[in-house]
Every structure is written in structure tokens, then in C-alpha cells.
N, C-alpha and C. Protein backbone atom coordinates (compact mmCIF):
# COMPACT_ATOMS: atom_id res chain seq x y z
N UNK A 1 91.43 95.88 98.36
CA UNK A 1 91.38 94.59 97.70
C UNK A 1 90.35 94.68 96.60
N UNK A 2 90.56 95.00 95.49
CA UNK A 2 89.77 94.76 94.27
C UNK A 2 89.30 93.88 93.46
N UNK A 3 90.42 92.95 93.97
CA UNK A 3 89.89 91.21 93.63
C UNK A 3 88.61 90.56 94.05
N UNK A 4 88.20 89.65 93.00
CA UNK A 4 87.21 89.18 93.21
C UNK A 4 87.03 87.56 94.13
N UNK A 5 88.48 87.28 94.07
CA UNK A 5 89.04 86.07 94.72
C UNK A 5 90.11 86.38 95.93
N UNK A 6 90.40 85.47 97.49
CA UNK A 6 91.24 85.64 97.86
C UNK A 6 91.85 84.11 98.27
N UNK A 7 92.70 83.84 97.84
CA UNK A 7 93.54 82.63 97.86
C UNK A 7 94.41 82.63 99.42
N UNK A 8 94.34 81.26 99.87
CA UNK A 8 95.39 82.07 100.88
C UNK A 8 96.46 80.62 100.86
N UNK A 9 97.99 81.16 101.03
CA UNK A 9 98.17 80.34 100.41
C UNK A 9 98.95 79.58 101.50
N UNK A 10 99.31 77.82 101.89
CA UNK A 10 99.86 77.10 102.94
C UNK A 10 100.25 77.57 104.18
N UNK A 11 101.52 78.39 103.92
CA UNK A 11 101.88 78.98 104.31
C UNK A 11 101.54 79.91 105.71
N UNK A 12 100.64 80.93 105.02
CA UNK A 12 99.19 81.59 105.74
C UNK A 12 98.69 81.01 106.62
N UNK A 13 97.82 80.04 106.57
CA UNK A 13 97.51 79.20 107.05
C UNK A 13 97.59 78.75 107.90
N UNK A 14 99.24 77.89 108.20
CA UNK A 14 99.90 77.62 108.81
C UNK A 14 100.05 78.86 110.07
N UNK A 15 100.09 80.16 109.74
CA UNK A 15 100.83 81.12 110.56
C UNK A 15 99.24 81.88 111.37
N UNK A 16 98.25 81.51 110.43
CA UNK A 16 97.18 81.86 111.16
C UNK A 16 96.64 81.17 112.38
N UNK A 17 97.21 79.74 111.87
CA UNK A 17 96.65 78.79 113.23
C UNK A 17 97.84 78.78 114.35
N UNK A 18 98.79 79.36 114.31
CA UNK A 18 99.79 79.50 114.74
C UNK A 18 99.61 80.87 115.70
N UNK A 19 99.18 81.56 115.29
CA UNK A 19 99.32 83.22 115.96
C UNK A 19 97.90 83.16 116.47
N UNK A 20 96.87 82.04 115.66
CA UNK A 20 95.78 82.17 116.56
C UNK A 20 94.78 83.45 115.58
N UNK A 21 95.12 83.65 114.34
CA UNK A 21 94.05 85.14 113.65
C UNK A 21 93.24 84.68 112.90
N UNK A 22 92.24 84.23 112.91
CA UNK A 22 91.12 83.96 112.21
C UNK A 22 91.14 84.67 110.60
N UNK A 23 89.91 83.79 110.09
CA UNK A 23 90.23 84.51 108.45
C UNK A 23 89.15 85.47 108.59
N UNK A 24 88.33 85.79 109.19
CA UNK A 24 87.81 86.78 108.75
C UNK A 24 88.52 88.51 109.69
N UNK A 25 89.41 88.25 110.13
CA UNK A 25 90.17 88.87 111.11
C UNK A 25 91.26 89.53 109.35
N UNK A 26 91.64 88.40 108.89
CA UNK A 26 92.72 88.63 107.72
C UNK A 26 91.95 88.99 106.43
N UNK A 27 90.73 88.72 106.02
CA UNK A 27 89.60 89.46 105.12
C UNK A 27 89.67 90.86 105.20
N UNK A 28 89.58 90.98 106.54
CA UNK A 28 88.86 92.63 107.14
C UNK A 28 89.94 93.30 106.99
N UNK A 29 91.82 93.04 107.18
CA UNK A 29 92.73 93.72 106.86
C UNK A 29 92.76 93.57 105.84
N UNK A 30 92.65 93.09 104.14
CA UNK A 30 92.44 92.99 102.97
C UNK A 30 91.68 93.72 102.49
N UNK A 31 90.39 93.86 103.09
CA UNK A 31 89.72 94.96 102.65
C UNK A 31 89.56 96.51 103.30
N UNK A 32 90.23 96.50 104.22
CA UNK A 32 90.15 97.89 104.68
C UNK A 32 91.11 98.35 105.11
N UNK A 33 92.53 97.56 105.34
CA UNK A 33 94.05 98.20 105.57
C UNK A 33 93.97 99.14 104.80
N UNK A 34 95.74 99.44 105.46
CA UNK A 34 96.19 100.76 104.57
C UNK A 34 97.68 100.15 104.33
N UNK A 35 98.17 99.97 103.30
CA UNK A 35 99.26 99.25 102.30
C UNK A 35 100.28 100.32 102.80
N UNK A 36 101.11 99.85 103.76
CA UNK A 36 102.12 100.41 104.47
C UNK A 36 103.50 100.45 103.25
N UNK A 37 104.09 98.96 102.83
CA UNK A 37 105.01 99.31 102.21
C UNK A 37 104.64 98.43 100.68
N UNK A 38 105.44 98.57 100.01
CA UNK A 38 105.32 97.76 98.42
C UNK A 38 106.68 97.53 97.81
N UNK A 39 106.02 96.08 97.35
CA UNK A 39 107.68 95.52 97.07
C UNK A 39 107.10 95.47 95.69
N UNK A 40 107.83 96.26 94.36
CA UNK A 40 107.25 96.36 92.93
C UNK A 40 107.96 95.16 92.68
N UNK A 41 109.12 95.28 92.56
CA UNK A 41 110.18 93.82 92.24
C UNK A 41 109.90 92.56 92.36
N UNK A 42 108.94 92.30 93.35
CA UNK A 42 109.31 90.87 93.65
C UNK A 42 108.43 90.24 92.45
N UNK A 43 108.64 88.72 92.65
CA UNK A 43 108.53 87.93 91.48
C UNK A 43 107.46 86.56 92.03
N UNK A 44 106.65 86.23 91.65
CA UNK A 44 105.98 86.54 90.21
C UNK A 44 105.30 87.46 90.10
N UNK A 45 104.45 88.21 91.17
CA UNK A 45 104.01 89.41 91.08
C UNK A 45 104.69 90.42 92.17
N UNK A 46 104.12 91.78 92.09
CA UNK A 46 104.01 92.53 93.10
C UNK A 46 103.57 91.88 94.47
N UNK A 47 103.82 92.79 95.47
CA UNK A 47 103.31 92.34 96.74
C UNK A 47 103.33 93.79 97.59
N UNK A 48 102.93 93.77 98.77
CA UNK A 48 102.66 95.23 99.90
C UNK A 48 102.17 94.39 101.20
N UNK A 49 102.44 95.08 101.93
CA UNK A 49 102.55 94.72 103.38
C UNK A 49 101.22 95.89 103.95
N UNK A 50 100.50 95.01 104.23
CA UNK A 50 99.38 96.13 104.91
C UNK A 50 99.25 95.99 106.31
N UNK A 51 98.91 97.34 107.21
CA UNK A 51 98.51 97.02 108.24
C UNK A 51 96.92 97.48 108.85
N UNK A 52 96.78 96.71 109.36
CA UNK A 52 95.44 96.53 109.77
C UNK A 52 94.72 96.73 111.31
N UNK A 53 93.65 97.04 111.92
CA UNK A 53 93.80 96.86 113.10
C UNK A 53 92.06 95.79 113.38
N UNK A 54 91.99 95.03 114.18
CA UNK A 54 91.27 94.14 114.46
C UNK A 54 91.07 94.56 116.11
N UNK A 55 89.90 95.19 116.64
CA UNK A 55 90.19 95.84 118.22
C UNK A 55 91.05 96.50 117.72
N UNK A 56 91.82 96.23 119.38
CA UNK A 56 93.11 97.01 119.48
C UNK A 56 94.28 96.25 119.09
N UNK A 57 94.08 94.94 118.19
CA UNK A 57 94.95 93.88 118.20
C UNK A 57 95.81 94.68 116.64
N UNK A 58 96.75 95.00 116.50
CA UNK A 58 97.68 95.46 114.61
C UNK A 58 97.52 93.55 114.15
N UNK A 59 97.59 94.07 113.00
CA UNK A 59 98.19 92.91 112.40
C UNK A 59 98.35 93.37 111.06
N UNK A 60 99.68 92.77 110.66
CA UNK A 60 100.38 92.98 109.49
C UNK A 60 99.94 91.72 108.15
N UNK A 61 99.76 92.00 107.03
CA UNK A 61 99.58 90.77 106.12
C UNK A 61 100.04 90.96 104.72
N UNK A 62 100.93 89.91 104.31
CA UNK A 62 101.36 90.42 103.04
C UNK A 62 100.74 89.78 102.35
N UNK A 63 100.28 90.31 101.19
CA UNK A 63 99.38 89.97 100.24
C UNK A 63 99.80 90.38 98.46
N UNK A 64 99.63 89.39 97.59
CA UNK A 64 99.62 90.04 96.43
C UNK A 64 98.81 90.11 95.33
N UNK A 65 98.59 90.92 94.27
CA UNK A 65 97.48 90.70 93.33
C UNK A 65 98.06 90.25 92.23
N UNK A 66 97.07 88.99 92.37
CA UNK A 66 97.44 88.66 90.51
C UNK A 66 95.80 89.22 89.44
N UNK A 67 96.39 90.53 89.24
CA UNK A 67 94.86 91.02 88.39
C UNK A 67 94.76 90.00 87.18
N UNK A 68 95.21 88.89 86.23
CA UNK A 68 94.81 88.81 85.45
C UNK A 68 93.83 87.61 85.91
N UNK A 69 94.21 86.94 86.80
CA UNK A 69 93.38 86.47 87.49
C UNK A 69 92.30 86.69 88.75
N UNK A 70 92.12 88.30 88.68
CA UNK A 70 91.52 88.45 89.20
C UNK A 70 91.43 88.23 91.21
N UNK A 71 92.38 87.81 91.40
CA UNK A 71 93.12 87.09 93.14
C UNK A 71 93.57 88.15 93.69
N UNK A 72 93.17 88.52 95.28
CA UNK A 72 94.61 88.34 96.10
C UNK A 72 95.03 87.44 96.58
N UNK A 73 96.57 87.30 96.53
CA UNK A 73 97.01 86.19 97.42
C UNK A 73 97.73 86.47 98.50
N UNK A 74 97.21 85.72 99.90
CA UNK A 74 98.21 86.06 101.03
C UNK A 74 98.81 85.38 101.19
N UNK A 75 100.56 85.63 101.32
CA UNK A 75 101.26 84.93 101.58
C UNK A 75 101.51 84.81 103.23
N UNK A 76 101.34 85.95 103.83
CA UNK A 76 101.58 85.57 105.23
C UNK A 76 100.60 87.01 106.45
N UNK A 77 100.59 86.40 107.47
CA UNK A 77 99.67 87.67 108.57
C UNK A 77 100.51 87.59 109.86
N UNK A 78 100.97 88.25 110.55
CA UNK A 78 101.06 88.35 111.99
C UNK A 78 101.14 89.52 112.67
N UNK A 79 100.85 89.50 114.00
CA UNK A 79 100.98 90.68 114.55
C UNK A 79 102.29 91.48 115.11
N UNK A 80 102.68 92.72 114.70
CA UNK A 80 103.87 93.31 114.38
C UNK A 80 104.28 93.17 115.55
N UNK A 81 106.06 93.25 115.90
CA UNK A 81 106.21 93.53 117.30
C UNK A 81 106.63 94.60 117.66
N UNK A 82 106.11 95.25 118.64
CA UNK A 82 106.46 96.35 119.42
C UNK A 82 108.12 97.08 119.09
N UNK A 83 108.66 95.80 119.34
CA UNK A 83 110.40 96.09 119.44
C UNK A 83 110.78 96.27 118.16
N UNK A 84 110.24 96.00 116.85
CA UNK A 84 110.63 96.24 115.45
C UNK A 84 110.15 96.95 115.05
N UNK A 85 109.07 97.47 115.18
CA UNK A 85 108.26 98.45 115.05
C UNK A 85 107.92 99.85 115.20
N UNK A 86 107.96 101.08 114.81
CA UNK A 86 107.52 102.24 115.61
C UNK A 86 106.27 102.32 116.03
N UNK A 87 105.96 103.10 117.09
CA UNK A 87 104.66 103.20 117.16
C UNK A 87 103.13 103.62 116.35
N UNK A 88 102.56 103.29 116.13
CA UNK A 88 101.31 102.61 115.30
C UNK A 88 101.55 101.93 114.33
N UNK A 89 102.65 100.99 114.04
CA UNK A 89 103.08 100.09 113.19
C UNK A 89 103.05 100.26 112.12
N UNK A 90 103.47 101.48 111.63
CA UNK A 90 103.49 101.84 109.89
C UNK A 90 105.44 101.81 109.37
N UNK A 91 106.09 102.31 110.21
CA UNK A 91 107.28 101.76 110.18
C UNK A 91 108.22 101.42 110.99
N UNK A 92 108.94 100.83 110.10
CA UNK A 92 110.32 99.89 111.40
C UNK A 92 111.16 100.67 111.61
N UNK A 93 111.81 100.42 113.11
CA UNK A 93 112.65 100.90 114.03
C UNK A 93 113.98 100.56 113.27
N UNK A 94 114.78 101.68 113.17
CA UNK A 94 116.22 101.69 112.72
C UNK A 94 116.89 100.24 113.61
């Protein structure tokens, strides 16, 4: 995360108080994940899916940068599931 701002946006929010992940739980994957996949296409900016580990708890968070503003923005965090997942949650199960 190279931004100097992190926005988080309704959404987020919503799914944090929902799953129960605190923000500094979703900070700490922002700044020290490892950016599993990247969507160049999407619109209005880029975006990447990072995963993170908090304990032994994964958690996944998509996030995007708007460099001219200096932001990341998260659009969403939860913790991956087992059944979609391969094991250590870097990619999905056929």
C-alpha cells in the first residue's frame, strides 16, 4: 500500500461488521499482504485481491489505488472459504 490515504468504502464496512474483522485487522492486510490476483480492466480503476493472514485467521480484501489521489480504496474483506479455495488461499479450486 503506497498510498497515503485509505478510504474504505460502505460497502466494506458493512462486511466488516458482518464477518466481525476489525480495521486494523484490514490495515495490516493492506500493508503487508501479498496481491494474489489483479483485475487491470476494471473500471474506474484497477483493483487486486490480496491475501493476508491475521493469527491463523486468512483474510482476503479487495482493494484499489487511485494514485492520483493518492488512496487505497477497499471495496470489500472476508475470510476465504476452505471449499473455494486451495490450500493457503492463493488460488481457487477448479
Amino acid at each position: 500500500m503506497n498510498s497515503q490515504r485509505v478510504t474504505f468504502r460502505i460497502h466494506a464496512i458493512q462486511r466488516m461488521f458482518e464477518r466481525q474483522i476489525p480495521a486494523r485487522d484490514v490495515l495490516r492486510v493492506l500493508q503487508t499482504g501479498e496481491t494474489i490476483e489483479e483485475y487491470p480492466d476494471d473500471i474506474p480503476y484497477p483493483n487486486r485481491l490480496m491475501l493476508g493472514w491475521r493469527g491463523k485467521r486468512p483474510l482476503h480484501a479487495v482493494a484499489v489505488e487511485n494514485a492520483s489521489e493518492h488512496e487505497t480504496i477497499l471495496i470489500t474483506v472476508y475470510q476465504p472459504d476452505p471449499e473455494q479455495w486451495k490450500p493457503g488461499f492463493r488460488r481457487r479450486k477448479p
